[in-house]
C-alpha atoms as a PDB file:
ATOM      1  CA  UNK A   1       0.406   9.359  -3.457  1.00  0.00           C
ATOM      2  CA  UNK A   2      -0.530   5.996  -3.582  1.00  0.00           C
ATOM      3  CA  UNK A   3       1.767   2.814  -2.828  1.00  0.00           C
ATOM      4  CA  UNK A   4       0.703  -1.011  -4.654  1.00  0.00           C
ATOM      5  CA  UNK A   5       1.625  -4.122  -3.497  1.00  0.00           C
ATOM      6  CA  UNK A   6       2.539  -7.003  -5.336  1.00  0.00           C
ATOM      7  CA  UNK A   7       2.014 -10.964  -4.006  1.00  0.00           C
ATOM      8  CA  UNK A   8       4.304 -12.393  -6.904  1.00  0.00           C
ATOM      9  CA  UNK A   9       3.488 -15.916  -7.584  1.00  0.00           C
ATOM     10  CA  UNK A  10       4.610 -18.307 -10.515  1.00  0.00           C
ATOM     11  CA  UNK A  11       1.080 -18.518 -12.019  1.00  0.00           C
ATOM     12  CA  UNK A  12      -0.396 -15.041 -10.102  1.00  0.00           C
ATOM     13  CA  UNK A  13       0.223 -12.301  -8.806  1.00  0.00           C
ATOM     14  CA  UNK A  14      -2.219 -10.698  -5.888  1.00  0.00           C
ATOM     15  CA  UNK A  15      -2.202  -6.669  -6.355  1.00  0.00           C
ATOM     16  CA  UNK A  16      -3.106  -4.846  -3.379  1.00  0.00           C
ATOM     17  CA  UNK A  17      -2.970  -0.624  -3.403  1.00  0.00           C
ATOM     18  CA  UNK A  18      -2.526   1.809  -0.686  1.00  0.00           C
ATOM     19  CA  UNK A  19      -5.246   4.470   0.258  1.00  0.00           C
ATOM     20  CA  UNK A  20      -4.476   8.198  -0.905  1.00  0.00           C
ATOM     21  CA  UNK A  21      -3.239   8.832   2.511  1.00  0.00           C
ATOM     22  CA  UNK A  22      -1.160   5.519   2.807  1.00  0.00           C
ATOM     23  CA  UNK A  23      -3.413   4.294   5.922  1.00  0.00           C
ATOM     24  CA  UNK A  24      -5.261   1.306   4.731  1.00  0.00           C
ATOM     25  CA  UNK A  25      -4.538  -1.096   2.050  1.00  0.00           C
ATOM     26  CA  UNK A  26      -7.299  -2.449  -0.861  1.00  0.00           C
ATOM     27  CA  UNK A  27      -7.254  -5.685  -2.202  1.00  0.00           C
ATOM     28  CA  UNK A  28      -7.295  -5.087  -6.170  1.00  0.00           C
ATOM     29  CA  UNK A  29      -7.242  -7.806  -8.346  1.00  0.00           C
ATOM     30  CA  UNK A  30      -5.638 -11.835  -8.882  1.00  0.00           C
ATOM     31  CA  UNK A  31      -3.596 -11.504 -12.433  1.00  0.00           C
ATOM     32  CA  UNK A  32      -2.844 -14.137 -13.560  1.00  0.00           C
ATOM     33  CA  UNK A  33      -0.434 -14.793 -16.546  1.00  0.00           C
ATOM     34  CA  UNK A  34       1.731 -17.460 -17.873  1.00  0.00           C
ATOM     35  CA  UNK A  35       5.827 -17.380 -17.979  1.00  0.00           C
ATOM     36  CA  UNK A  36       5.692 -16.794 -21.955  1.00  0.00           C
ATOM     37  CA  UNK A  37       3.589 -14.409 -22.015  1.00  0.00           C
ATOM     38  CA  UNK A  38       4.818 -12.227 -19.103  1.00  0.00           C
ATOM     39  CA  UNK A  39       4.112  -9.066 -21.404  1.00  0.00           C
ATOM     40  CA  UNK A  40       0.466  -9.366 -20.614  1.00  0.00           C
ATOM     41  CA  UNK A  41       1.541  -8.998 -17.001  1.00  0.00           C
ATOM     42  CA  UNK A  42       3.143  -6.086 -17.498  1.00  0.00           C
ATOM     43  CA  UNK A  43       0.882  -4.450 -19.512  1.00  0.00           C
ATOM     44  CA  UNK A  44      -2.117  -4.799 -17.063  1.00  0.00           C
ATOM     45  CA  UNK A  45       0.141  -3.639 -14.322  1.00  0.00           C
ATOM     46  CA  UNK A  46       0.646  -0.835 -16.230  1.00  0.00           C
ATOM     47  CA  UNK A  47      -2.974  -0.056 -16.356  1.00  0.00           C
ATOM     48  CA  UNK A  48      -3.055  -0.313 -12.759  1.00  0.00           C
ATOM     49  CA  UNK A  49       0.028   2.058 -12.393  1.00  0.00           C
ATOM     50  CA  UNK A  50      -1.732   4.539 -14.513  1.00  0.00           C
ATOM     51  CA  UNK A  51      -5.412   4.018 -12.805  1.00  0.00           C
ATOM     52  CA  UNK A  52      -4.169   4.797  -9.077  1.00  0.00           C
ATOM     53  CA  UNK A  53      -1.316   6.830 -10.023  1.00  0.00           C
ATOM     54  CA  UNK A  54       0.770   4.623  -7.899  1.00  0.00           C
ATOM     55  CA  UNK A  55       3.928   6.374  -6.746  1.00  0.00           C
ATOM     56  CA  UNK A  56       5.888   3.516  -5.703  1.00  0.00           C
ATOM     57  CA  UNK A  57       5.600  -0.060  -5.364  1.00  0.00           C
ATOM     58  CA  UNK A  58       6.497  -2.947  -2.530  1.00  0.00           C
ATOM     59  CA  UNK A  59       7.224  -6.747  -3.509  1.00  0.00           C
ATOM     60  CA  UNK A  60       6.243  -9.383  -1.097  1.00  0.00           C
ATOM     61  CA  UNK A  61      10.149 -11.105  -0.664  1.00  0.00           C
ATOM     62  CA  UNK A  62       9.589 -14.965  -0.224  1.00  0.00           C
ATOM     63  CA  UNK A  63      11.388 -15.699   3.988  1.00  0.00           C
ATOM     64  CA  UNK A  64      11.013 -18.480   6.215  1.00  0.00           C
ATOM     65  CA  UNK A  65      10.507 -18.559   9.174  1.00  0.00           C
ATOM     66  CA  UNK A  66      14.081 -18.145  10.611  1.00  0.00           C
ATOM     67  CA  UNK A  67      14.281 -14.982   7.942  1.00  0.00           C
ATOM     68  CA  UNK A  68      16.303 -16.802   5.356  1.00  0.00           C
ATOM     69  CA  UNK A  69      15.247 -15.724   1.588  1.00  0.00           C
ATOM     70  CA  UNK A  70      13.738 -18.807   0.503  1.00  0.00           C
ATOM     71  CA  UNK A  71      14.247 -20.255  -3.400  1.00  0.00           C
ATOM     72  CA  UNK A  72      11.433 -18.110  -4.599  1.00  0.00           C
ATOM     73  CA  UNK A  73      12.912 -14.791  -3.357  1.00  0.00           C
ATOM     74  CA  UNK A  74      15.300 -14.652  -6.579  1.00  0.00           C
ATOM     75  CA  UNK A  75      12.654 -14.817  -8.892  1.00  0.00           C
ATOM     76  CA  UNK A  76      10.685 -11.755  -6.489  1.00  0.00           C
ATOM     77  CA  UNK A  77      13.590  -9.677  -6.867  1.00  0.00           C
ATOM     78  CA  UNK A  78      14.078 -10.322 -10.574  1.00  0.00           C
ATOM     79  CA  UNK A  79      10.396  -9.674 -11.043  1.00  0.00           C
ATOM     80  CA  UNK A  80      11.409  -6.113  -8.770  1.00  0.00           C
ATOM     81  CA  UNK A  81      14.033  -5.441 -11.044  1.00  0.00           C
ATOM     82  CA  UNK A  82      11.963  -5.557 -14.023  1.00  0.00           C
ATOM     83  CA  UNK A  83       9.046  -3.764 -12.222  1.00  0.00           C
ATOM     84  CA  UNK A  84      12.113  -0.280 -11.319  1.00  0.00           C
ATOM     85  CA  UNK A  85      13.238  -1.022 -15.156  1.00  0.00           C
ATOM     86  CA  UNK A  86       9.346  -1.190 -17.026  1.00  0.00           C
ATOM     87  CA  UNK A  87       8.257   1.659 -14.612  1.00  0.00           C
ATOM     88  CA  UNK A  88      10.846   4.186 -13.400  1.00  0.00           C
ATOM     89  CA  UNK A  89       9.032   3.703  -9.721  1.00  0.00           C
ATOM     90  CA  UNK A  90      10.885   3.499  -6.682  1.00  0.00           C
ATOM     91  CA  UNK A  91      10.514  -0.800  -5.667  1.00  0.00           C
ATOM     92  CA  UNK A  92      10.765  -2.079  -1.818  1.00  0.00           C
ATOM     93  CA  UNK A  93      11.065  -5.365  -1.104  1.00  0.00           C
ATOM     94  CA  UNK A  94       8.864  -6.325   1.656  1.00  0.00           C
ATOM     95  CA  UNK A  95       9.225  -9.631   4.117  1.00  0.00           C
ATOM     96  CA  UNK A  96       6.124 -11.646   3.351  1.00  0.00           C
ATOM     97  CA  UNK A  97       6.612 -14.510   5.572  1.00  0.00           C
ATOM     98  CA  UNK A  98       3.038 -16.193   6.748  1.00  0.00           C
ATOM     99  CA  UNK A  99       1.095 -13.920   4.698  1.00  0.00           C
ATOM    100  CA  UNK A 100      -0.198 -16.333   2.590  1.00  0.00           C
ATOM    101  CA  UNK A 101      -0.951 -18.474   5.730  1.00  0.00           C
ATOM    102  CA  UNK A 102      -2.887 -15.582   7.052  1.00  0.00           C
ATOM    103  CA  UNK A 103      -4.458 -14.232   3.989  1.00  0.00           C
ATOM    104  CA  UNK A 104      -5.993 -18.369   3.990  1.00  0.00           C
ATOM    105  CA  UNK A 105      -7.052 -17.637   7.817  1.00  0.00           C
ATOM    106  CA  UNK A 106      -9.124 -14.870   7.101  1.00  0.00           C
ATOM    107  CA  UNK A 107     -10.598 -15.942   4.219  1.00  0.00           C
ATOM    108  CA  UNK A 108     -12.089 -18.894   5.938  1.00  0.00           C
ATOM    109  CA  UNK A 109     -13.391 -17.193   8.631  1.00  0.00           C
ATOM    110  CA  UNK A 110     -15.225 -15.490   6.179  1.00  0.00           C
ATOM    111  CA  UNK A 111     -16.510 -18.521   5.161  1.00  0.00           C
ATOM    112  CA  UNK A 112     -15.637 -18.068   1.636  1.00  0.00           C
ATOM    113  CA  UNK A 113     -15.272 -21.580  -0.203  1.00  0.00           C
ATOM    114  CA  UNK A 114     -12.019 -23.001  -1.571  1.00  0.00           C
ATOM    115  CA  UNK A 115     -13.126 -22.552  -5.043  1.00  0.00           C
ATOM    116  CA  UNK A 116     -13.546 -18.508  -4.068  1.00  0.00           C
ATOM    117  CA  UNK A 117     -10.681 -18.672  -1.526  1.00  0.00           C
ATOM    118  CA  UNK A 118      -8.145 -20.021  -4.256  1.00  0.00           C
ATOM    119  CA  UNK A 119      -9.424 -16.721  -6.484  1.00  0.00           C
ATOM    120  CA  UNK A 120      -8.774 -14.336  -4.303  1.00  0.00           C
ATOM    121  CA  UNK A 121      -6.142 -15.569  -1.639  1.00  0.00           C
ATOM    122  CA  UNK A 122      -2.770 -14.453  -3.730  1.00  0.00           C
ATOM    123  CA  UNK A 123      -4.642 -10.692  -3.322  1.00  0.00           C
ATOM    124  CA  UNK A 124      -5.466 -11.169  -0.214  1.00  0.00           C
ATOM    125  CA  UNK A 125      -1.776 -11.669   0.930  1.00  0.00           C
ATOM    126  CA  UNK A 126      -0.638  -8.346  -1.386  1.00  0.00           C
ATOM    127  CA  UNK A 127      -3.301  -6.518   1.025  1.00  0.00           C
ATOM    128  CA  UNK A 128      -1.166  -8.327   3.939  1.00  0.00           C
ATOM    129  CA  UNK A 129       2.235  -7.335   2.370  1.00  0.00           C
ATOM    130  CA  UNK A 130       0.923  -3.277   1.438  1.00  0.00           C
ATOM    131  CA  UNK A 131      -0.789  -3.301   4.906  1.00  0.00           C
ATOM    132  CA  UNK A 132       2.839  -4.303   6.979  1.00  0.00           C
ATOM    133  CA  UNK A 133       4.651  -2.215   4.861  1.00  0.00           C
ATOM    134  CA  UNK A 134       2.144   0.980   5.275  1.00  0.00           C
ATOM    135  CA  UNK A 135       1.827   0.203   9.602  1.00  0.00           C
ATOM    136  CA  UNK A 136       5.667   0.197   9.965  1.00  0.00           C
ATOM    137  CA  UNK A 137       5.624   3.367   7.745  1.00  0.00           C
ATOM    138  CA  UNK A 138       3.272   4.842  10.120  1.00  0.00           C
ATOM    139  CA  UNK A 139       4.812   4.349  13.058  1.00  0.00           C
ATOM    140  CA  UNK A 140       8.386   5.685  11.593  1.00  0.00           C
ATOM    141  CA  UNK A 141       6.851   8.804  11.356  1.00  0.00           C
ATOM    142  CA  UNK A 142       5.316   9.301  14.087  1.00  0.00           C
ATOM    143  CA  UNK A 143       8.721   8.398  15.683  1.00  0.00           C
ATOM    144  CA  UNK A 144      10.369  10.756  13.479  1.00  0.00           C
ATOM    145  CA  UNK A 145       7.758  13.756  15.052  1.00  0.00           C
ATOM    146  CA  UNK A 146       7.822  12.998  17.946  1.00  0.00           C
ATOM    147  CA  UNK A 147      12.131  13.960  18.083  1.00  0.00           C
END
């Protein structure tokens, strides 16, 4: 089974996807679409569905940092509810505060440019939000074993 996380952005969205054994997360791709034409969206995140026979999906969930839902977390959870209705997939939403700040640390210390960094940074934080999501995961069940 593999899990996909989704950085969802007004202009992108970064799409990240979970290992077969939901260890590690992959950065896949940047989409990006426009408002009016959110069907194109869709459609290539249906391809993506299909390709790594994703099981279920996480959201990134726009917090700050006091853990209030900021004004972009209504249009994440509308894009969620769309996602469970398109799909038929089970959809988490997933805290995603200071991914985007880290996702733009580690892409400088790879001393990738800002042209290249702008590309590939909305993916980078999907990786971020999968990779949270799949380390709590974890450790629930080895908790869960362990009683």
């Amino acid at each position: 089974m593999r899990i996909m996380g989704l950085d969802f952005g007004s202009v992108t969205v970064g799409v990240a996807v979970s290992d077969p054994l939901e260890l590690t997360a992959q950065g896949i791709e940047t989409i990006r679409y426009a408002e009016h034409k959110k069907n194109l969206l869709f459609e290539r995140l249906k391809t993506l569905i299909e390709h790594y026979e994703v099981q279920s999906l996480v959201v990134g969930l726009p917090m700050d940092l006091i853990g209030t839902e900021t004004a972009r977390a209504e249009a994440s959870r509308g894009f969620a509810k769309s996602m469970r209705k398109k799909f038929h997939l089970p959809v988490e939403m997933w805290d995603e505060r200071l991914t985007t700040a880290a996702a733009e640390r580690i892409l400088i210390d790879a001393d990738l440019s800002r042209k290249k960094r702008k590309k590939v940074i909305d993916m980078e934080a999907a990786v971020l939000i999968l990779q949270s999501y799949l380390d709590k995961k974890g450790m629930e069940k080895k908790r869960d074993e362990r009683t």
